[in-house]
C-alpha atoms as a PDB file:
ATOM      1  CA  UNK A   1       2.082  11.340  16.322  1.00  0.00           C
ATOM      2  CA  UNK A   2       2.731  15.080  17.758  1.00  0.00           C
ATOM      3  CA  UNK A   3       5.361  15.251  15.157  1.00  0.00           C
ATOM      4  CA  UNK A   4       5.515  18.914  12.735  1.00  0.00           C
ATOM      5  CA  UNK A   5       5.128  18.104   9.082  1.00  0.00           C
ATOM      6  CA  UNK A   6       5.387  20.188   6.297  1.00  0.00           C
ATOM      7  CA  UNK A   7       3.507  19.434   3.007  1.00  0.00           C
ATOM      8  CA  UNK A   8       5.184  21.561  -0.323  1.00  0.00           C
ATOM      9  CA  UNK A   9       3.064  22.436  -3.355  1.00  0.00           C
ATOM     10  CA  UNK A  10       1.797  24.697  -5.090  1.00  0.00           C
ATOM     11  CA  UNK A  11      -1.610  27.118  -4.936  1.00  0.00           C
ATOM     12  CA  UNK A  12      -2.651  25.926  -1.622  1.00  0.00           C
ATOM     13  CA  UNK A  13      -5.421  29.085   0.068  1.00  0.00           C
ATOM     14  CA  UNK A  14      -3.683  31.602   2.285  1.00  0.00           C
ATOM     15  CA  UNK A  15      -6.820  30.882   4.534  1.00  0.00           C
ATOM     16  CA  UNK A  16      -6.019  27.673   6.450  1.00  0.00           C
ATOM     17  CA  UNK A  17      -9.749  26.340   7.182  1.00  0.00           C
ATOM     18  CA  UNK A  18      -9.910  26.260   3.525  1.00  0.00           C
ATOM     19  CA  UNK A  19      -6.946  23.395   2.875  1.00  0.00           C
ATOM     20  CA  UNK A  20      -8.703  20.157   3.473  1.00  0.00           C
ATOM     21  CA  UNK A  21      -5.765  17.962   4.855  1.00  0.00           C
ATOM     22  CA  UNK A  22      -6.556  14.270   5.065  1.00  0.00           C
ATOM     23  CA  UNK A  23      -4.240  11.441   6.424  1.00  0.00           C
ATOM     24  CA  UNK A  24      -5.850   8.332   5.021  1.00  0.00           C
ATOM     25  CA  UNK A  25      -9.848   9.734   5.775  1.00  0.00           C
ATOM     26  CA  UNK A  26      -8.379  11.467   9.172  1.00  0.00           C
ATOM     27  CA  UNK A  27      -9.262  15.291   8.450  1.00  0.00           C
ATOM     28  CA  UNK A  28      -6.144  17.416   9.836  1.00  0.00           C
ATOM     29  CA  UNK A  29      -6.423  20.757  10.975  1.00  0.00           C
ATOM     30  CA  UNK A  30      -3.381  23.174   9.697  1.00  0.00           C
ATOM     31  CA  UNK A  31      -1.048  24.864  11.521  1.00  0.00           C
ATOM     32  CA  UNK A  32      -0.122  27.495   9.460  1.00  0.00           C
ATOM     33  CA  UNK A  33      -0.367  27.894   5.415  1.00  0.00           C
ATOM     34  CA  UNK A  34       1.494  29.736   2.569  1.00  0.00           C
ATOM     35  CA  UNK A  35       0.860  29.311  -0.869  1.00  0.00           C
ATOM     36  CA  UNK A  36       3.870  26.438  -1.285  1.00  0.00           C
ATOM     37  CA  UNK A  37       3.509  24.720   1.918  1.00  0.00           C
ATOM     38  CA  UNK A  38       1.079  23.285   4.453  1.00  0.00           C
ATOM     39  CA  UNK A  39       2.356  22.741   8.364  1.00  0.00           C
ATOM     40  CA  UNK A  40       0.029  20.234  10.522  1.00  0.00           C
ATOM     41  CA  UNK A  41       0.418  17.852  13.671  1.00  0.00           C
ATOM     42  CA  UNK A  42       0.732  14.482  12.123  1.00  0.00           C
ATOM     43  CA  UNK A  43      -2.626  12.808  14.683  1.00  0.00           C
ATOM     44  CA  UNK A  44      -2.960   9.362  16.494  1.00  0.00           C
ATOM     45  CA  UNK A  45      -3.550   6.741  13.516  1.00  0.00           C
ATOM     46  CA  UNK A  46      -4.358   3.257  14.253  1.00  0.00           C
ATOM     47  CA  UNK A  47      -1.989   1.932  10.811  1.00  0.00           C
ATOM     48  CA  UNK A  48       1.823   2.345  10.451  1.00  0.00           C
ATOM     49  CA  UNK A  49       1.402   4.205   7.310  1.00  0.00           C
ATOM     50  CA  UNK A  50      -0.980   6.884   5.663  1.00  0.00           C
ATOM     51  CA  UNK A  51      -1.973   7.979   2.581  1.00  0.00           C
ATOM     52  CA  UNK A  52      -2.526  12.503   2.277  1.00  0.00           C
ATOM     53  CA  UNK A  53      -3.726  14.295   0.596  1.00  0.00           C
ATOM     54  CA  UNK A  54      -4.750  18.476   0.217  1.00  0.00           C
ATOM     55  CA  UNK A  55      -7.995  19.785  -1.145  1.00  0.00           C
ATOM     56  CA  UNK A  56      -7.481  23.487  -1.889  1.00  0.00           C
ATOM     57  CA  UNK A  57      -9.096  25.854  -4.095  1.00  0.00           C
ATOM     58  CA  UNK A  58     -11.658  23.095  -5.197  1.00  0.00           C
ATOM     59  CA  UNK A  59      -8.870  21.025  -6.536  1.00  0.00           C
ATOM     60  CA  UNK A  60      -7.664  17.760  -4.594  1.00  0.00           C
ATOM     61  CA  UNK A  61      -4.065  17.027  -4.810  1.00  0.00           C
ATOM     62  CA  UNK A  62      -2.082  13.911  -5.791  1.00  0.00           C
ATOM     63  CA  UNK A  63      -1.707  11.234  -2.862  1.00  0.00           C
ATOM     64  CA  UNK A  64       2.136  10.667  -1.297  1.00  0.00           C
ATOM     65  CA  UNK A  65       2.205   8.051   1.224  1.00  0.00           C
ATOM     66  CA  UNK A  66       3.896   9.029   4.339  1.00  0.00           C
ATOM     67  CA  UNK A  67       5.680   5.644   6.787  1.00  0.00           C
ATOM     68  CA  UNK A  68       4.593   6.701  10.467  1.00  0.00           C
ATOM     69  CA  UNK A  69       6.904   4.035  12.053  1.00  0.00           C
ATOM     70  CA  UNK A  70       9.242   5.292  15.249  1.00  0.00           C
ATOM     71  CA  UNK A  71      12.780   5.716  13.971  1.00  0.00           C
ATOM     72  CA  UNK A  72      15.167   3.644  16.704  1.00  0.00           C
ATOM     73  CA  UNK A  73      18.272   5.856  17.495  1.00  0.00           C
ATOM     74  CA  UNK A  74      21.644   4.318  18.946  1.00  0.00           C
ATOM     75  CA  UNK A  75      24.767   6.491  19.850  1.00  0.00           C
ATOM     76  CA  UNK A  76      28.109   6.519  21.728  1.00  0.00           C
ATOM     77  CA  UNK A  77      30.049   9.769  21.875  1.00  0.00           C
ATOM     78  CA  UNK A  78      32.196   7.992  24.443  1.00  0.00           C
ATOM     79  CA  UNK A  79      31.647   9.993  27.011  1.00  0.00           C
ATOM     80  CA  UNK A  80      33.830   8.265  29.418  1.00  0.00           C
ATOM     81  CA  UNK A  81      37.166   7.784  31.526  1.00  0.00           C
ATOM     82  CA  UNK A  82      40.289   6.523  29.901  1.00  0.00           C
ATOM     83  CA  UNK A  83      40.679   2.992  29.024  1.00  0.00           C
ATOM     84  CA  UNK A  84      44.463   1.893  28.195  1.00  0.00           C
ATOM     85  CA  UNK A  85      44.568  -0.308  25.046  1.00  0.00           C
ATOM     86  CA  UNK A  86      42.422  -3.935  25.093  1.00  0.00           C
ATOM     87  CA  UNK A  87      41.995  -6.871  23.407  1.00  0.00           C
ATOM     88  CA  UNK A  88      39.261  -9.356  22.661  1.00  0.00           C
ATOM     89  CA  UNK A  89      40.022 -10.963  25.526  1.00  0.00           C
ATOM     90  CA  UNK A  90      39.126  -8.380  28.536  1.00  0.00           C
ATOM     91  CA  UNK A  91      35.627  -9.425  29.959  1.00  0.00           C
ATOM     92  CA  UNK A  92      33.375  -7.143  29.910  1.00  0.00           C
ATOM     93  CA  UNK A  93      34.611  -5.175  27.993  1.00  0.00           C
ATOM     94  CA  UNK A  94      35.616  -1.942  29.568  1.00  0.00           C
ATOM     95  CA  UNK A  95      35.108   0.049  26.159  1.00  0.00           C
ATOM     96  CA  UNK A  96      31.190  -0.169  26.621  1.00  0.00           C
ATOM     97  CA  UNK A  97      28.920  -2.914  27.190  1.00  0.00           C
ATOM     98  CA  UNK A  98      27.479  -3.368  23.443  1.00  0.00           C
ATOM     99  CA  UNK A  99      31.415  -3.464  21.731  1.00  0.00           C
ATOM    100  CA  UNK A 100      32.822  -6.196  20.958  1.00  0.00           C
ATOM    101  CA  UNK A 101      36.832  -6.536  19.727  1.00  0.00           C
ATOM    102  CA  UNK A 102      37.067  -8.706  16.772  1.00  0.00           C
ATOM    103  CA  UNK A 103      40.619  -8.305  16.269  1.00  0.00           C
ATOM    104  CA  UNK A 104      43.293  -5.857  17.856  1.00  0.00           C
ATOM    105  CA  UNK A 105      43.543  -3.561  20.143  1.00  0.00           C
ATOM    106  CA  UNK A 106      41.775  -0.326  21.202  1.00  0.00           C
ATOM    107  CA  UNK A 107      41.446   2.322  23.889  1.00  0.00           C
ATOM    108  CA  UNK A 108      39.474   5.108  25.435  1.00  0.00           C
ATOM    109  CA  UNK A 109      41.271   8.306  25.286  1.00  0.00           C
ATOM    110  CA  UNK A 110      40.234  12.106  25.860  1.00  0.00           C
ATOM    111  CA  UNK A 111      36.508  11.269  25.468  1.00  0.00           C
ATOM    112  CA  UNK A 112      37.327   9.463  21.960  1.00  0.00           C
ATOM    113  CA  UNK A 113      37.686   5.560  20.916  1.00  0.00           C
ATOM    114  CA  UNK A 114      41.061   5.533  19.939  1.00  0.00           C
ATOM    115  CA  UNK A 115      44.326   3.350  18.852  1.00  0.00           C
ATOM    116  CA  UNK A 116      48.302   4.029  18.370  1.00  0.00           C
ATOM    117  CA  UNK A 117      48.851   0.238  17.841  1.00  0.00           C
ATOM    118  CA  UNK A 118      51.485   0.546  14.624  1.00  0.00           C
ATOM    119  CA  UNK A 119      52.112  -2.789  12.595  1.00  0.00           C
ATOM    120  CA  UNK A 120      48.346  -4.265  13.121  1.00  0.00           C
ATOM    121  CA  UNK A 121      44.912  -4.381  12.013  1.00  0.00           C
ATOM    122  CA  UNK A 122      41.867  -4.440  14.044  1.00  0.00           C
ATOM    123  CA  UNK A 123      38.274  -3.741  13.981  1.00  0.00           C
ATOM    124  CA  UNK A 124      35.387  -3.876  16.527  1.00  0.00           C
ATOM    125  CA  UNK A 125      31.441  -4.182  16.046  1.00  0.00           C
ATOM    126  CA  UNK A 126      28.211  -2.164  17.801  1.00  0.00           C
ATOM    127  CA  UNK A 127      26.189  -5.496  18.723  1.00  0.00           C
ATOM    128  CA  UNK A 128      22.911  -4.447  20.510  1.00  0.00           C
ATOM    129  CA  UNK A 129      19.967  -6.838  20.500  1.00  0.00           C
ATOM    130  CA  UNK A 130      17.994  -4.167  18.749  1.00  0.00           C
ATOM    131  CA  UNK A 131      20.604  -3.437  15.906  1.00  0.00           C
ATOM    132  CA  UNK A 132      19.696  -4.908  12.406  1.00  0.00           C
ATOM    133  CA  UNK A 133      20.630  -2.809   9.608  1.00  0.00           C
ATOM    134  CA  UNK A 134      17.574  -3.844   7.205  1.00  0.00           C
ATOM    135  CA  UNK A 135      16.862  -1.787   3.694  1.00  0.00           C
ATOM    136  CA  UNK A 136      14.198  -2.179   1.831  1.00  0.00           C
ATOM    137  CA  UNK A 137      10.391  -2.745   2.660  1.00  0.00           C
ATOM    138  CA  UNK A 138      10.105  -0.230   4.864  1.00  0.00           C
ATOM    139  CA  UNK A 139      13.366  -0.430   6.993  1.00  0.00           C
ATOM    140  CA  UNK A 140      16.216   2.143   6.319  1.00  0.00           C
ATOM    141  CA  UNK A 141      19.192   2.579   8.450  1.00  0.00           C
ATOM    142  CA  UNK A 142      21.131   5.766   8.890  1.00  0.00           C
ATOM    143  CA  UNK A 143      25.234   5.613  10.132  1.00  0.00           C
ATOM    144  CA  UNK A 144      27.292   9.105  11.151  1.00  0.00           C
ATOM    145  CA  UNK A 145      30.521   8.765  13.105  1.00  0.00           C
ATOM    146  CA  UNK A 146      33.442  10.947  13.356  1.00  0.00           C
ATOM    147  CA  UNK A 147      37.307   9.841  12.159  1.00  0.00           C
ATOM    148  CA  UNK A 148      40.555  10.984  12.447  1.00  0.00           C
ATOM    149  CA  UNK A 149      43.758   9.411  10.545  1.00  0.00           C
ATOM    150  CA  UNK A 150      47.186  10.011  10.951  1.00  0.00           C
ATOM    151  CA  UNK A 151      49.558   9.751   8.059  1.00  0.00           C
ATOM    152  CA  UNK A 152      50.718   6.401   6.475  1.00  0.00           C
ATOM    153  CA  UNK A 153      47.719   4.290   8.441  1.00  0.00           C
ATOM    154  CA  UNK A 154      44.341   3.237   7.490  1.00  0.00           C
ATOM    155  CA  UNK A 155      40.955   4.147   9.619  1.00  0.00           C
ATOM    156  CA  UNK A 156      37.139   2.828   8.605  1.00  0.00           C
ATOM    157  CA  UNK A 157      33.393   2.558   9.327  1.00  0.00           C
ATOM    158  CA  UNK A 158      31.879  -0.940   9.075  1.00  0.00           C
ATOM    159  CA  UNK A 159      28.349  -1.812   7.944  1.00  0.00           C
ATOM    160  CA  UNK A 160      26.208  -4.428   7.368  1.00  0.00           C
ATOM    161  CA  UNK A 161      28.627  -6.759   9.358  1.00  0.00           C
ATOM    162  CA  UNK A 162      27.248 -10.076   8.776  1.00  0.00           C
ATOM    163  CA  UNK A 163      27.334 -13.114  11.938  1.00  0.00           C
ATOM    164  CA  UNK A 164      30.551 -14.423  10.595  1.00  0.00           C
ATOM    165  CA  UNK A 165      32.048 -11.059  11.912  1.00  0.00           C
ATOM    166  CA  UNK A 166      34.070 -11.186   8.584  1.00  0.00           C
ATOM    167  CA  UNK A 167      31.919 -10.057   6.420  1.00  0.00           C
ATOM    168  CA  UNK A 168      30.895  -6.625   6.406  1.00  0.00           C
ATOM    169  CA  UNK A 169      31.120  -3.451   3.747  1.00  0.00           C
ATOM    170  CA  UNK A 170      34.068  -1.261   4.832  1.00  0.00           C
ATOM    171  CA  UNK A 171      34.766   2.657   4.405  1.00  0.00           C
ATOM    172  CA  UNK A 172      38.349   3.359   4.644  1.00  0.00           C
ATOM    173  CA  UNK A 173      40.677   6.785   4.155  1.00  0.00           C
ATOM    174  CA  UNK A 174      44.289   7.245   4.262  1.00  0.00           C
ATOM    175  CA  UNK A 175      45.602  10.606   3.110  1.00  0.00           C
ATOM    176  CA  UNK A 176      43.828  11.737   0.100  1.00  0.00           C
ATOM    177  CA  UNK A 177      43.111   7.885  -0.310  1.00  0.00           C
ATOM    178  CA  UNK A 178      39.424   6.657   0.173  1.00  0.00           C
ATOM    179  CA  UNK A 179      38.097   3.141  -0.213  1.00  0.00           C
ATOM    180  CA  UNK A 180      34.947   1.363   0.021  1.00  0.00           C
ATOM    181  CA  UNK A 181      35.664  -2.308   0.059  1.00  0.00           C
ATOM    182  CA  UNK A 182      33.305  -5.653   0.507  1.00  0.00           C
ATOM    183  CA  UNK A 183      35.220  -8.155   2.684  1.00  0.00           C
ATOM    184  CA  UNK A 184      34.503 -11.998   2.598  1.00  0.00           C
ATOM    185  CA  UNK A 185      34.208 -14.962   5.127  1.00  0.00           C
ATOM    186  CA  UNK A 186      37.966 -14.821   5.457  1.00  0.00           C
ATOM    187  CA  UNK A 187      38.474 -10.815   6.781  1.00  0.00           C
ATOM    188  CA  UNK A 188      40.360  -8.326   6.457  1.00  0.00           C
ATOM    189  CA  UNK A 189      43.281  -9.647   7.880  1.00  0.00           C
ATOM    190  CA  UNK A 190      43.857 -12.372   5.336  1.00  0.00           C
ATOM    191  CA  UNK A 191      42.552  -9.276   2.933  1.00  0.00           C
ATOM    192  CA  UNK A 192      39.955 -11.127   1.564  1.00  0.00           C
ATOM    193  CA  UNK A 193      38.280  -8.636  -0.290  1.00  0.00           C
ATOM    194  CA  UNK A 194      34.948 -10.065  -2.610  1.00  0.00           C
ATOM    195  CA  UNK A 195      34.868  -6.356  -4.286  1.00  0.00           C
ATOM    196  CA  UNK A 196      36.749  -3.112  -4.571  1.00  0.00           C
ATOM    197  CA  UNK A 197      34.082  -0.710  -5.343  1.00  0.00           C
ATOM    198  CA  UNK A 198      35.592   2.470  -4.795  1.00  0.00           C
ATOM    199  CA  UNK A 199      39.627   3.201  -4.883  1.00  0.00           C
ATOM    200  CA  UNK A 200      40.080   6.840  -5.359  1.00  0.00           C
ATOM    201  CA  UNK A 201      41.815   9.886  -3.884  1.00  0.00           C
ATOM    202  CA  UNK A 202      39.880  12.976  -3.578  1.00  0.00           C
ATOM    203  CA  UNK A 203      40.300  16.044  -2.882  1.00  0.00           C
ATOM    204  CA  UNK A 204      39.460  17.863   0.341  1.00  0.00           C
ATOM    205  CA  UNK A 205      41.210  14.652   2.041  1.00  0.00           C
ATOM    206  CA  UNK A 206      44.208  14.862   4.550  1.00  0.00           C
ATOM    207  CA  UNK A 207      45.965  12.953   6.952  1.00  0.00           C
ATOM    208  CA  UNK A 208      45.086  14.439  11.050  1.00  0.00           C
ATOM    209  CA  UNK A 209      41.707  16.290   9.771  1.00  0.00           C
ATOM    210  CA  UNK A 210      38.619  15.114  11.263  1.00  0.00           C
ATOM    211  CA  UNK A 211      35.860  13.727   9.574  1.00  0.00           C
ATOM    212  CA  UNK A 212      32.190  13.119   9.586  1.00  0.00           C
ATOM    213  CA  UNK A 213      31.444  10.081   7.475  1.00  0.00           C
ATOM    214  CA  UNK A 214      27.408   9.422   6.501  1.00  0.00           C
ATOM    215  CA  UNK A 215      26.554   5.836   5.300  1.00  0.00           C
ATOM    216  CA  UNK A 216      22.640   5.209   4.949  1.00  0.00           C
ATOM    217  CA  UNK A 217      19.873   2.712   3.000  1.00  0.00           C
ATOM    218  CA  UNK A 218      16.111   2.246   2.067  1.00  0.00           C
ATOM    219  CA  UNK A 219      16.815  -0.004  -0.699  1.00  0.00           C
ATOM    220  CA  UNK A 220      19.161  -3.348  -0.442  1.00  0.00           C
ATOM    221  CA  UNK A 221      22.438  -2.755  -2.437  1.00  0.00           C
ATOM    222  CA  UNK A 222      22.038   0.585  -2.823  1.00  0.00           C
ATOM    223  CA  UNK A 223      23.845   2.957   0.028  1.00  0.00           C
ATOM    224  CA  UNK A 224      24.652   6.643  -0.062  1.00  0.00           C
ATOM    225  CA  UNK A 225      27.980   7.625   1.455  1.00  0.00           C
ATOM    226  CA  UNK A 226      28.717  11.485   2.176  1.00  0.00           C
ATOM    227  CA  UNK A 227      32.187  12.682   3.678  1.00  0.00           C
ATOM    228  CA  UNK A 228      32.472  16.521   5.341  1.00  0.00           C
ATOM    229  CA  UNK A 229      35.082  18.128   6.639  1.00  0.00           C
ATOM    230  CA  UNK A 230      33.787  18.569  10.275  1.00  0.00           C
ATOM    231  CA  UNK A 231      35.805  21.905  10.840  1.00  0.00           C
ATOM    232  CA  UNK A 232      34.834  23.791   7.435  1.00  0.00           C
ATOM    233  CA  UNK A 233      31.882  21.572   6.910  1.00  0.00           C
ATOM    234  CA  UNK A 234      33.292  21.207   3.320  1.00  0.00           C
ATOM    235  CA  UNK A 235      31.790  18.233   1.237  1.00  0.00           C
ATOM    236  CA  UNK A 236      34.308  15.748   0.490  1.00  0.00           C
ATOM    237  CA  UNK A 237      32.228  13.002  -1.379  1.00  0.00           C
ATOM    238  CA  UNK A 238      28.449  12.198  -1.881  1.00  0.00           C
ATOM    239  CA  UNK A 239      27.548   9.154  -3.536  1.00  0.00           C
ATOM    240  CA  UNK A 240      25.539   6.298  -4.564  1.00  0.00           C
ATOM    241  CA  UNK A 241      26.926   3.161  -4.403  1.00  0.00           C
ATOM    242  CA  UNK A 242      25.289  -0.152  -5.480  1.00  0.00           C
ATOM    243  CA  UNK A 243      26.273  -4.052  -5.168  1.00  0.00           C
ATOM    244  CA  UNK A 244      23.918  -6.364  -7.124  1.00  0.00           C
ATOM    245  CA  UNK A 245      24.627  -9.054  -4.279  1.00  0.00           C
ATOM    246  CA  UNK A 246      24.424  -7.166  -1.355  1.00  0.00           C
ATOM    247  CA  UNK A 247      24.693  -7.862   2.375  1.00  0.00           C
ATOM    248  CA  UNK A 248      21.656  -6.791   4.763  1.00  0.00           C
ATOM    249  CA  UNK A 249      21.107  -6.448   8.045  1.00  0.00           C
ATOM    250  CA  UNK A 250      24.039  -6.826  10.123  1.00  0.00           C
ATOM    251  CA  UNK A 251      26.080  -4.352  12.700  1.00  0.00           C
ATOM    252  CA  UNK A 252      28.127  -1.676  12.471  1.00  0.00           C
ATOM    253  CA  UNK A 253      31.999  -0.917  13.401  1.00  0.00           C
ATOM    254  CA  UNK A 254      34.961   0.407  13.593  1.00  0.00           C
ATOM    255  CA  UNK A 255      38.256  -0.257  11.534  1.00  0.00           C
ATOM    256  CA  UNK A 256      41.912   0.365  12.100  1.00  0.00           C
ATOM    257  CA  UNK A 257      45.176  -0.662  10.390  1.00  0.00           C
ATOM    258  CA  UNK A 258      47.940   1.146  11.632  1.00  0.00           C
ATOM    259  CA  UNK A 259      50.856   1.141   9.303  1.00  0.00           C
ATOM    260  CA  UNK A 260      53.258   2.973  10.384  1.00  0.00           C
ATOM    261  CA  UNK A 261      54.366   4.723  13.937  1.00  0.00           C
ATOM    262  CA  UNK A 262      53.302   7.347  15.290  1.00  0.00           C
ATOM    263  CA  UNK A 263      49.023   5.686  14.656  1.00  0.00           C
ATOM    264  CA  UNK A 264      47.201   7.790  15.840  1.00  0.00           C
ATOM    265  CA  UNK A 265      43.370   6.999  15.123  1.00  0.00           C
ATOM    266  CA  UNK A 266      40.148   8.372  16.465  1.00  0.00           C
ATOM    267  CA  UNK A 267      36.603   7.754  16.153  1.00  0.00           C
ATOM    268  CA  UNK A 268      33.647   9.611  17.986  1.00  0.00           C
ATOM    269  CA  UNK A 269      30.376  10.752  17.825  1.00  0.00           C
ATOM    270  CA  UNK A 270      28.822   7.447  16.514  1.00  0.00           C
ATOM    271  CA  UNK A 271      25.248   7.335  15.782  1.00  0.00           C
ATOM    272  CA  UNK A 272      22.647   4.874  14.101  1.00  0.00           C
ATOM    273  CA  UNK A 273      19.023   5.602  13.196  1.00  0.00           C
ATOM    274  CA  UNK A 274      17.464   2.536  12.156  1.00  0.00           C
ATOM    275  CA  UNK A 275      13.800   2.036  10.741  1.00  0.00           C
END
């Protein structure tokens, strides 16, 4: 409620009292009109979803129904002092009270999560009592972080990690190399992978470039993943990907495996909308 929404069609009035907006039978005032699109306040409705609907010109319009639920937002941009390399076994955990190490080491350095642990492989989850990543039936979820890669070592985003802390879908790069794999109840670190679903290099990739990788979901098994190159902005990969036995709900994460010296791995500017 308060929000600005935009309807788009076509042959709405260039007189606004004459564009009959209804959410469900909740008669909208508009804000302002052109001929292609309709601006109004969304108003206080009692239900968690509404049906509108424009009557312009005599005509009435088709209905599209429109989900009014509040969109939860969690984010760390790691705003914080330096924090030499830990394990699993520091508690708390001086990374940030909702991380928790599965395996490995990481650190806090230059307002970044980082790691230059060479010969290893590690990852860490974003548990928060709030965090579920549901698709489907209403929920969507919504994953953006920032990575960084040095050459000859591997760096990922985790979601959907399931209460085994093993299981989890996993976006990794190395060099023009990207990955998205489905580990199984025995991890990474045995490399139990159930599926390989995408092994391919691409172009616009390169080792020391940063990042912004996009992982989101309304519908179970199907996520869209989207790569840019966060100094040109240049798209690097948008796509669809789909697993007819997928996990829900779950965490998110952070993945390392550091292959070779110097590793030097970032990650920043995480952020999860959730619905």
């Amino acid at each position: 409620p308060g929000d600005l929404l935009t309807i788009k069609g076509l042959n709405f009035s260039s007189f606004p009292e004459k564009n009959i907006v209804r959410f469900n039978q909740t008669v909208v005032t508009a804000e302002s009109v052109t001929d292609t699109a309709i601006t109004v306040i969304i108003p206080e409705l009692t239900t968690k979803s509404a049906g509108v609907t424009v009557r312009s010109n005599g005509k009435i319009s088709n209905k599209k129904n429109l989900n009014l639920v509040q969109v939860k937002v969690f984010s760390d941009k790691f705003e914080r002092d330096d924090v030499a390399l830990v394990g699993n076994s520091a508690d708390p955990n001086p990374l940030g009270e909702h991380w928790q190490i599965g395996i490995g080491k990481f650190a806090l350095e230059n307002k970044k999560l980082a790691t230059h642990a060479a010969g290893m492989q590690a990852y860490m989850f974003y548990r928060h009592p709030e965090v579920d990543m549901k698709s489907g039936d209403g929920n969507f979820f919504k994953l953006s972080a920032e990575i960084n890669v040095s050459a000859g070592s591997f760096g990922g985003i985790i979601i959907n990690a399931q209460d085994d802390g093993k299981s989890f879908y996993l976006l990794r790069i190395t060099g023009t190399l990207l990955q998205f794999l489905k580990s199984g109840s025995g991890g990474p670190e045995t490399d139990h992978w159930v599926s390989v679903i995408i092994s391919s290099d691409f172009e616009g990739l390169a080792a020391g470039t940063t990042y912004k990788v996009e992982l989101s979901s309304s519908t179970p098994g199907q996520i869209i993943l989207k790569v840019t190159n966060v100094s040109t902005n240049g798209l690097v990969i948008n796509r669809t990907i789909e697993d007819s036995n997928p996990y829900t709900g779950g965490v998110p994460g952070f993945y390392y495996f550091g292959l070779a010296n110097p590793t030097d791995i970032y990650f920043d500017n995480m952020t999860l909308e959730l619905q």
